[in-house]
PDB file of N, CA and C in Angstrom:
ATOM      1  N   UNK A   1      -3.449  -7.592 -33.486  1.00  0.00           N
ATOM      2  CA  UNK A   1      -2.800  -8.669 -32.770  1.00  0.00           C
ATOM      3  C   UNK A   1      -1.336  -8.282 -32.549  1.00  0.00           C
ATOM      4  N   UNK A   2      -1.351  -8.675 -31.663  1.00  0.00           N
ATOM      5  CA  UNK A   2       0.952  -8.223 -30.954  1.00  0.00           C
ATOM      6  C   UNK A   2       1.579  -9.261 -31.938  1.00  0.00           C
ATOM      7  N   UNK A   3       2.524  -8.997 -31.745  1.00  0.00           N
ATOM      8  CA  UNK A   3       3.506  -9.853 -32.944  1.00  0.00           C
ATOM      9  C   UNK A   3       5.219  -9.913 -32.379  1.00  0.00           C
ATOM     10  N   UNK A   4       5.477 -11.486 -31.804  1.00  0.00           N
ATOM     11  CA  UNK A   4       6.508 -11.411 -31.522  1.00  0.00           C
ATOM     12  C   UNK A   4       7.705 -11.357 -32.374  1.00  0.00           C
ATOM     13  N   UNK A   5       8.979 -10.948 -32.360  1.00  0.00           N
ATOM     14  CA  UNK A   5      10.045 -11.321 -33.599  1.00  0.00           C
ATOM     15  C   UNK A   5      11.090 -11.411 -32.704  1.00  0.00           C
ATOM     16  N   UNK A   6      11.742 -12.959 -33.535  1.00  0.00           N
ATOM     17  CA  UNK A   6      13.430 -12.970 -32.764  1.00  0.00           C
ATOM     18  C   UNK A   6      13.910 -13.037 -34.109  1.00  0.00           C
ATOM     19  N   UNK A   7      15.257 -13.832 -33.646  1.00  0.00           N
ATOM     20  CA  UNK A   7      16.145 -14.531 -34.779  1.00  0.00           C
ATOM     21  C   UNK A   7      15.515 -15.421 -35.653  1.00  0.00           C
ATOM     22  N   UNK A   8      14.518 -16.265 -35.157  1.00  0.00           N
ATOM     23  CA  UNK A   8      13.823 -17.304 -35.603  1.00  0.00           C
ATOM     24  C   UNK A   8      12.530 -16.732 -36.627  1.00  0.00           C
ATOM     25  N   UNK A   9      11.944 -16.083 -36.486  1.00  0.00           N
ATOM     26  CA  UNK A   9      11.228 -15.471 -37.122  1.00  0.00           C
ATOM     27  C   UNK A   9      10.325 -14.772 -36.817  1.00  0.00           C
ATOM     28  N   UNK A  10       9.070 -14.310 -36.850  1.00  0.00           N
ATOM     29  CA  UNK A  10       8.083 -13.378 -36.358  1.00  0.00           C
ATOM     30  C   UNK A  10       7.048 -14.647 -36.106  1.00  0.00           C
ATOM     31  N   UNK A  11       6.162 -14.258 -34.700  1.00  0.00           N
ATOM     32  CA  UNK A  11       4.942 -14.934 -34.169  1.00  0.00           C
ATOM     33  C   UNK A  11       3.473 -14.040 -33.776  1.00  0.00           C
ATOM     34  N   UNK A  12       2.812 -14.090 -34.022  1.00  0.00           N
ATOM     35  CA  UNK A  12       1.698 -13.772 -33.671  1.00  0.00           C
ATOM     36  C   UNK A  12       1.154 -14.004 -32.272  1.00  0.00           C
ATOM     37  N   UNK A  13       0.714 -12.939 -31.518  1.00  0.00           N
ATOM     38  CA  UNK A  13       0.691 -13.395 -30.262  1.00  0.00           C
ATOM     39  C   UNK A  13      -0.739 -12.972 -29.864  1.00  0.00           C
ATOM     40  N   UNK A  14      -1.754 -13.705 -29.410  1.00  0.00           N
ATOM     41  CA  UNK A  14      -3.157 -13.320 -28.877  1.00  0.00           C
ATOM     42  C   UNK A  14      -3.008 -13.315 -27.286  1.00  0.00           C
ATOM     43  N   UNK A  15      -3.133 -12.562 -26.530  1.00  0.00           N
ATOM     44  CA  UNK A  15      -3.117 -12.412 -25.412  1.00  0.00           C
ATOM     45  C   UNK A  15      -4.974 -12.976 -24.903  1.00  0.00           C
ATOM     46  N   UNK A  16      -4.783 -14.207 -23.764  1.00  0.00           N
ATOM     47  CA  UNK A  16      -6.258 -14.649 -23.626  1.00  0.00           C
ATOM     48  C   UNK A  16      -7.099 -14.225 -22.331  1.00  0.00           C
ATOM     49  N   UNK A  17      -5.990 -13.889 -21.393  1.00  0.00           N
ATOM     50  CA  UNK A  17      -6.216 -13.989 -20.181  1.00  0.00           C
ATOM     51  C   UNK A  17      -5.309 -13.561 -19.127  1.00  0.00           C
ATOM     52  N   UNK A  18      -5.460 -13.121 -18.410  1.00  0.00           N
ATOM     53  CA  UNK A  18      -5.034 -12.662 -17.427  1.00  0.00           C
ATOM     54  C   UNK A  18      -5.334 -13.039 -15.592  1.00  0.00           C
ATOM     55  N   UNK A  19      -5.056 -13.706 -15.013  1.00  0.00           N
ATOM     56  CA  UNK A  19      -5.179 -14.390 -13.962  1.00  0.00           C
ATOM     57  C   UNK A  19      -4.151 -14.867 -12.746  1.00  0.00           C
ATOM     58  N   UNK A  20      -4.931 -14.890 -11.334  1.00  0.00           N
ATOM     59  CA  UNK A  20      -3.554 -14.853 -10.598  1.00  0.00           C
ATOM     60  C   UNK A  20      -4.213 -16.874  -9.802  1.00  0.00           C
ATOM     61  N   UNK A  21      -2.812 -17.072  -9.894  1.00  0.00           N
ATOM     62  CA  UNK A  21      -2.707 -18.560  -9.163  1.00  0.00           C
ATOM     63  C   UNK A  21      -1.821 -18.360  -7.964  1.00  0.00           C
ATOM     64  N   UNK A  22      -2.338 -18.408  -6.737  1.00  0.00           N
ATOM     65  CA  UNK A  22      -1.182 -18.319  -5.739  1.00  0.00           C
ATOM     66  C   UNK A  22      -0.350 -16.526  -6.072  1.00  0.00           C
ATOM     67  N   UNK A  23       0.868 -17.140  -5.380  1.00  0.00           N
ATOM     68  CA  UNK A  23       1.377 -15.706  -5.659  1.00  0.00           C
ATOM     69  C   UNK A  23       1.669 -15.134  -7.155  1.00  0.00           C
ATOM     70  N   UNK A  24       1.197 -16.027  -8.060  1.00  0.00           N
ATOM     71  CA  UNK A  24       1.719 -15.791  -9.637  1.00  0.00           C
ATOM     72  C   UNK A  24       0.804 -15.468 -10.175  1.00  0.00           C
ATOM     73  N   UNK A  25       1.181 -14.333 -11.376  1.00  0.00           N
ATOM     74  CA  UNK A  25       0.107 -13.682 -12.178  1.00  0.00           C
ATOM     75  C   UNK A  25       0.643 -14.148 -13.151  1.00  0.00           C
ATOM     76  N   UNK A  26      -0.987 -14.989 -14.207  1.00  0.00           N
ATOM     77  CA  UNK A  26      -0.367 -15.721 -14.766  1.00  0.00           C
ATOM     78  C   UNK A  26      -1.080 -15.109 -16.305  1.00  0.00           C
ATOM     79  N   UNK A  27      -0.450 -15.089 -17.563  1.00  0.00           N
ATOM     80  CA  UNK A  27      -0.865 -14.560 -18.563  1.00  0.00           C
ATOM     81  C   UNK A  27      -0.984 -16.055 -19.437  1.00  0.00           C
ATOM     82  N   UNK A  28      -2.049 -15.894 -19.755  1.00  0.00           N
ATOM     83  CA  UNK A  28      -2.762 -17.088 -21.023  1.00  0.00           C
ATOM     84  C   UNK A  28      -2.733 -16.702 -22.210  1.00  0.00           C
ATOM     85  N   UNK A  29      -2.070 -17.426 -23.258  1.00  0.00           N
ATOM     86  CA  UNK A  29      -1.931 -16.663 -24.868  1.00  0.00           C
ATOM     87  C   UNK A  29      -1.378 -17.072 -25.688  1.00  0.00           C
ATOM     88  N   UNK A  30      -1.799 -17.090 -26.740  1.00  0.00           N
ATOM     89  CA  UNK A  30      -1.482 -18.006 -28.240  1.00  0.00           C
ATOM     90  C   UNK A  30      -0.480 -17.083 -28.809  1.00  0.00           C
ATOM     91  N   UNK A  31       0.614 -17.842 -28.734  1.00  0.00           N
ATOM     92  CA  UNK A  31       1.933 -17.548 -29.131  1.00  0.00           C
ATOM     93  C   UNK A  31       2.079 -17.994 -31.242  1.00  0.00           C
ATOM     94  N   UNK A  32       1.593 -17.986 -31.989  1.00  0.00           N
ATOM     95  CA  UNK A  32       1.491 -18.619 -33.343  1.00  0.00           C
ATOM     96  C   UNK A  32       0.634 -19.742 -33.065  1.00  0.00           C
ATOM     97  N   UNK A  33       0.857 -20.583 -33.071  1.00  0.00           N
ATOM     98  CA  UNK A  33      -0.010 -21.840 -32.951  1.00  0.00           C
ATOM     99  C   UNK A  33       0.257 -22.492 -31.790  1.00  0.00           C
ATOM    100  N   UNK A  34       0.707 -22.182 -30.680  1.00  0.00           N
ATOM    101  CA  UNK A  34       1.208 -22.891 -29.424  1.00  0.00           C
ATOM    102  C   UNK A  34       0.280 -22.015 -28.376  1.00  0.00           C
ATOM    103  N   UNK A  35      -0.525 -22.741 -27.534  1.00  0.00           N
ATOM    104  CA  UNK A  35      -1.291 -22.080 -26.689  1.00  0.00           C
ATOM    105  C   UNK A  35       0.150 -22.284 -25.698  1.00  0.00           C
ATOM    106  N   UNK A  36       0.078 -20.806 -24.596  1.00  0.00           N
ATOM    107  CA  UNK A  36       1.128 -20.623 -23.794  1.00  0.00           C
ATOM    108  C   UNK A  36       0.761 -19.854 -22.181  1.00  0.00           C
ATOM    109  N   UNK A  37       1.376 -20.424 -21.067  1.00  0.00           N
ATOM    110  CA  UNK A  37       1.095 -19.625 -19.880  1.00  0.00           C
ATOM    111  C   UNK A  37       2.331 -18.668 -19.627  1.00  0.00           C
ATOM    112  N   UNK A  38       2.455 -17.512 -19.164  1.00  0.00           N
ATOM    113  CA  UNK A  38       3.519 -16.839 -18.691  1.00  0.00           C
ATOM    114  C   UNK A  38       3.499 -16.580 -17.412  1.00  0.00           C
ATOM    115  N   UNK A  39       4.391 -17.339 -16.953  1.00  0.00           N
ATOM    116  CA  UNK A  39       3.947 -17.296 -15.143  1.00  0.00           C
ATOM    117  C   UNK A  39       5.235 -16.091 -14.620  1.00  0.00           C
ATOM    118  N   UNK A  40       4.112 -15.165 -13.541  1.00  0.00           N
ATOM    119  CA  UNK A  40       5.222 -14.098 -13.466  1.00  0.00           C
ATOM    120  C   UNK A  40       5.393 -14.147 -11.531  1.00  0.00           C
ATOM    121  N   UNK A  41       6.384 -14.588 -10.953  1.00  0.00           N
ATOM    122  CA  UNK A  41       6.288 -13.951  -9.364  1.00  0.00           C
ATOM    123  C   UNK A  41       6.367 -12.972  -9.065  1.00  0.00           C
ATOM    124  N   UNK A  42       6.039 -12.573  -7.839  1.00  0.00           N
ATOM    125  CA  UNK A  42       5.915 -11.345  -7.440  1.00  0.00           C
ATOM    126  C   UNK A  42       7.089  -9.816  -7.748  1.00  0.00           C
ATOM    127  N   UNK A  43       8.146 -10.839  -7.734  1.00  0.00           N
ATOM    128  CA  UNK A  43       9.541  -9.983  -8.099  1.00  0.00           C
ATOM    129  C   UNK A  43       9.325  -9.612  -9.269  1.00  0.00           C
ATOM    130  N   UNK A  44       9.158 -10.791 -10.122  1.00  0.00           N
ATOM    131  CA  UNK A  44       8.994 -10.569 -11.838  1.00  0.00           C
ATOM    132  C   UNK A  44       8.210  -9.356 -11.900  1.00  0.00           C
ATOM    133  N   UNK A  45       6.485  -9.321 -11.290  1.00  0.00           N
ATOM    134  CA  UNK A  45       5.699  -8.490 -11.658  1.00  0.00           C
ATOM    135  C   UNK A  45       6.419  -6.952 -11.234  1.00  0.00           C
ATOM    136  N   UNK A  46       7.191  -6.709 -10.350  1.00  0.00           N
ATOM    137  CA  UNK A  46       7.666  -5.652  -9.824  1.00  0.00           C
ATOM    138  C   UNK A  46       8.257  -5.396 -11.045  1.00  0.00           C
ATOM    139  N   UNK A  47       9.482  -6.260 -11.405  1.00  0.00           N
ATOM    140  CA  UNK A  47      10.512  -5.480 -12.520  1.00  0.00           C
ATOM    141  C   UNK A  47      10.038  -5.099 -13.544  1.00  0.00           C
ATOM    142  N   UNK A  48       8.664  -6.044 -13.998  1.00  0.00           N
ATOM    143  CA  UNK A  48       7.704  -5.753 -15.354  1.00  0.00           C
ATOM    144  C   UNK A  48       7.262  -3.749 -15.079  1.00  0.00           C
ATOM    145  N   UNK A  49       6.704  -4.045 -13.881  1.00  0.00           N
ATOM    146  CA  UNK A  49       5.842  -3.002 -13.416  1.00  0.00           C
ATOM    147  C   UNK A  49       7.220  -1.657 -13.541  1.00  0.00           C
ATOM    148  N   UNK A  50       8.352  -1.831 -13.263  1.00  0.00           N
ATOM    149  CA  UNK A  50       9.299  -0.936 -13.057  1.00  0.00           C
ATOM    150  C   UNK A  50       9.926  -0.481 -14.713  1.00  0.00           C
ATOM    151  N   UNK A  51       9.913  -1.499 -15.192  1.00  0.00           N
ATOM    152  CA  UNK A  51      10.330  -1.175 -17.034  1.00  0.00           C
ATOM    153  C   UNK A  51       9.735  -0.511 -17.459  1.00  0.00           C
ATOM    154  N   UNK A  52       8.229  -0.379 -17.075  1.00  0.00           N
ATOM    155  CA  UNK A  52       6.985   0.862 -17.742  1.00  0.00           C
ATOM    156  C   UNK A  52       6.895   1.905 -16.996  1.00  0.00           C
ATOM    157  N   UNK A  53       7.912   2.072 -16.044  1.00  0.00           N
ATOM    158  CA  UNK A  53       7.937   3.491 -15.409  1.00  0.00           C
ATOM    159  C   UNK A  53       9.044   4.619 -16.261  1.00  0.00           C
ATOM    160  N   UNK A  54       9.016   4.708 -17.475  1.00  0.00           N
ATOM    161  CA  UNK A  54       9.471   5.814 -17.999  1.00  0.00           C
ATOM    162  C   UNK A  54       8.872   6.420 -19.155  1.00  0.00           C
ATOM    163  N   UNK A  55       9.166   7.815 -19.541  1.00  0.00           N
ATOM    164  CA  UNK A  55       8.622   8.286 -20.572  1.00  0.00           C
ATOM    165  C   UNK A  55       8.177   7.901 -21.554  1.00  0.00           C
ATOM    166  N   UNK A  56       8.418   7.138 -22.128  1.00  0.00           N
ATOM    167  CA  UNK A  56       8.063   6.673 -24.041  1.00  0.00           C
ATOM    168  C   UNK A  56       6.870   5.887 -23.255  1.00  0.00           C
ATOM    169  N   UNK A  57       7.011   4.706 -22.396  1.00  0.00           N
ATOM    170  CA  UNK A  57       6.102   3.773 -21.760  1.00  0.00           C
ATOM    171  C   UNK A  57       4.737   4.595 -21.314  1.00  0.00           C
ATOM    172  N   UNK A  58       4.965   5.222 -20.163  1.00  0.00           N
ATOM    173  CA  UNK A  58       3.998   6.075 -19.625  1.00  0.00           C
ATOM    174  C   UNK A  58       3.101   7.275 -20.925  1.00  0.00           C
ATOM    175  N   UNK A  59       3.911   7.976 -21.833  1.00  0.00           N
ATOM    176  CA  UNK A  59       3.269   8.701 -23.042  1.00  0.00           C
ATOM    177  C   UNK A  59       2.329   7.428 -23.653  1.00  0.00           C
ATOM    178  N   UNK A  60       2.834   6.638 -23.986  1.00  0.00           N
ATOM    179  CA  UNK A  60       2.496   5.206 -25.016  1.00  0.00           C
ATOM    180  C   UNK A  60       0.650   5.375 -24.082  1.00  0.00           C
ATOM    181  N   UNK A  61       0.685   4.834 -22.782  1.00  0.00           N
ATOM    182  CA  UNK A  61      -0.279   4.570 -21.969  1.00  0.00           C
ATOM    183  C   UNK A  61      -1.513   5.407 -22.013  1.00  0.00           C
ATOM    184  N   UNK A  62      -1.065   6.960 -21.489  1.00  0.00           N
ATOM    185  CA  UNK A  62      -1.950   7.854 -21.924  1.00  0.00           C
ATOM    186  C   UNK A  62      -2.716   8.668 -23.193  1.00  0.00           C
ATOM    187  N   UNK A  63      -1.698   8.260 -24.049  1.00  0.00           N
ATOM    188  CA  UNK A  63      -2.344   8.765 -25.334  1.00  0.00           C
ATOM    189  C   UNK A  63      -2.966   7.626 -26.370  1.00  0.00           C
ATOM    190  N   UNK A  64      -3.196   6.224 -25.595  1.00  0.00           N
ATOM    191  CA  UNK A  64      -3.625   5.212 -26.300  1.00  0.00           C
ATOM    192  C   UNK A  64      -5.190   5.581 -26.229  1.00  0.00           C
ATOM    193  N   UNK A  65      -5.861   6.080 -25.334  1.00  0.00           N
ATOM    194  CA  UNK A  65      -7.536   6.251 -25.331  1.00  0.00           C
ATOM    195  C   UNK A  65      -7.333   7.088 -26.513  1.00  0.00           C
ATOM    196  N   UNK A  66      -6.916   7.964 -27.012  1.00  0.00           N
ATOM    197  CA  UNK A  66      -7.024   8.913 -28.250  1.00  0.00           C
ATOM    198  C   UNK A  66      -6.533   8.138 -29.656  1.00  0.00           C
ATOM    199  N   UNK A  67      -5.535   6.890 -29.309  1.00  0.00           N
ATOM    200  CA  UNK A  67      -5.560   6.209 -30.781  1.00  0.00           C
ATOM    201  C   UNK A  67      -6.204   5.600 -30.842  1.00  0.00           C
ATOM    202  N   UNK A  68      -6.975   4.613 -29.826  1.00  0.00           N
ATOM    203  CA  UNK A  68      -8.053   3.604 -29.929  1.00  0.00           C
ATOM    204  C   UNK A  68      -9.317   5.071 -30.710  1.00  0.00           C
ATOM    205  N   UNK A  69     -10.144   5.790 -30.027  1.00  0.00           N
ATOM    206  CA  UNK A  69     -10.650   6.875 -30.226  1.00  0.00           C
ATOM    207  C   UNK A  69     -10.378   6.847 -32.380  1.00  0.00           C
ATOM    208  N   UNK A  70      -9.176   7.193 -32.532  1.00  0.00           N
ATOM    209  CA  UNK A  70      -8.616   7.638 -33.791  1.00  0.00           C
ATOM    210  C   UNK A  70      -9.183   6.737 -34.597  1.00  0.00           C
ATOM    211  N   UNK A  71      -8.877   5.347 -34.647  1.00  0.00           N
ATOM    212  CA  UNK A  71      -8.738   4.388 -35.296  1.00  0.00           C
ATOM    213  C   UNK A  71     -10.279   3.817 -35.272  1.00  0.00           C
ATOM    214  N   UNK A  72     -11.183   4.069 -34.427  1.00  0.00           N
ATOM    215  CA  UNK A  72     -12.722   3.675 -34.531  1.00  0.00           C
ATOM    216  C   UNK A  72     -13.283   4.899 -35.362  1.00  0.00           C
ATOM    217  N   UNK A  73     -12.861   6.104 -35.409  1.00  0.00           N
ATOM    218  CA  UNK A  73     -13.378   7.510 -36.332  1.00  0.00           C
ATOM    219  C   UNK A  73     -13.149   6.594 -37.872  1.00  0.00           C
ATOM    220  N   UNK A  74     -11.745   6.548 -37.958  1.00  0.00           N
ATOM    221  CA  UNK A  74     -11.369   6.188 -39.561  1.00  0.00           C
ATOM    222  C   UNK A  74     -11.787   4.822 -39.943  1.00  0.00           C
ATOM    223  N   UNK A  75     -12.528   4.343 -39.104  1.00  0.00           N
ATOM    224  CA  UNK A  75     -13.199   3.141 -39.806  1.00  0.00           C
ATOM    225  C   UNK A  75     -14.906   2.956 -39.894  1.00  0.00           C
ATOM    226  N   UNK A  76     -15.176   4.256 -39.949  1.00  0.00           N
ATOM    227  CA  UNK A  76     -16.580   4.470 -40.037  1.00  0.00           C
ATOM    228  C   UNK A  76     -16.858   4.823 -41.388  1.00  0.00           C
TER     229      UNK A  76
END
């Protein structure tokens, strides 16, 4: 499970859904105990989409089929 942390403290975050309303892509997901929508416009989704255009992001992406992979071996 993702796990948010601020100042306030750490949250648990379940991601439920993924869905578009109109021009908004909208993310569904249990934030600790608060069910939550994250509504993103089109701009938003661009800048989201533009923050994961660099190295650490893009490595993170491709070498995740080999930790998912990893992590189903060591639990056999």
């Amino acid at each position: 499970m993702a796990r948010m942390t601020s100042f306030a403290g750490e949250l648990e975050v379940k991601f439920l859904k993924v869905h578009r309303v109109g021009e908004q892509l909208v993310i569904e997901a249990e934030l600790g105990v608060w069910d939550s929508q994250i509504y993103f416009q089109p701009q938003d989704a661009m800048d989201m989409f533009r923050l994961m255009l660099n190295p650490s992001a893009l490595s993170y992406f491709l070498l995740l089929p080999l930790a998912c992979l990893r992590t189903w071996l060591f639990r056999r």
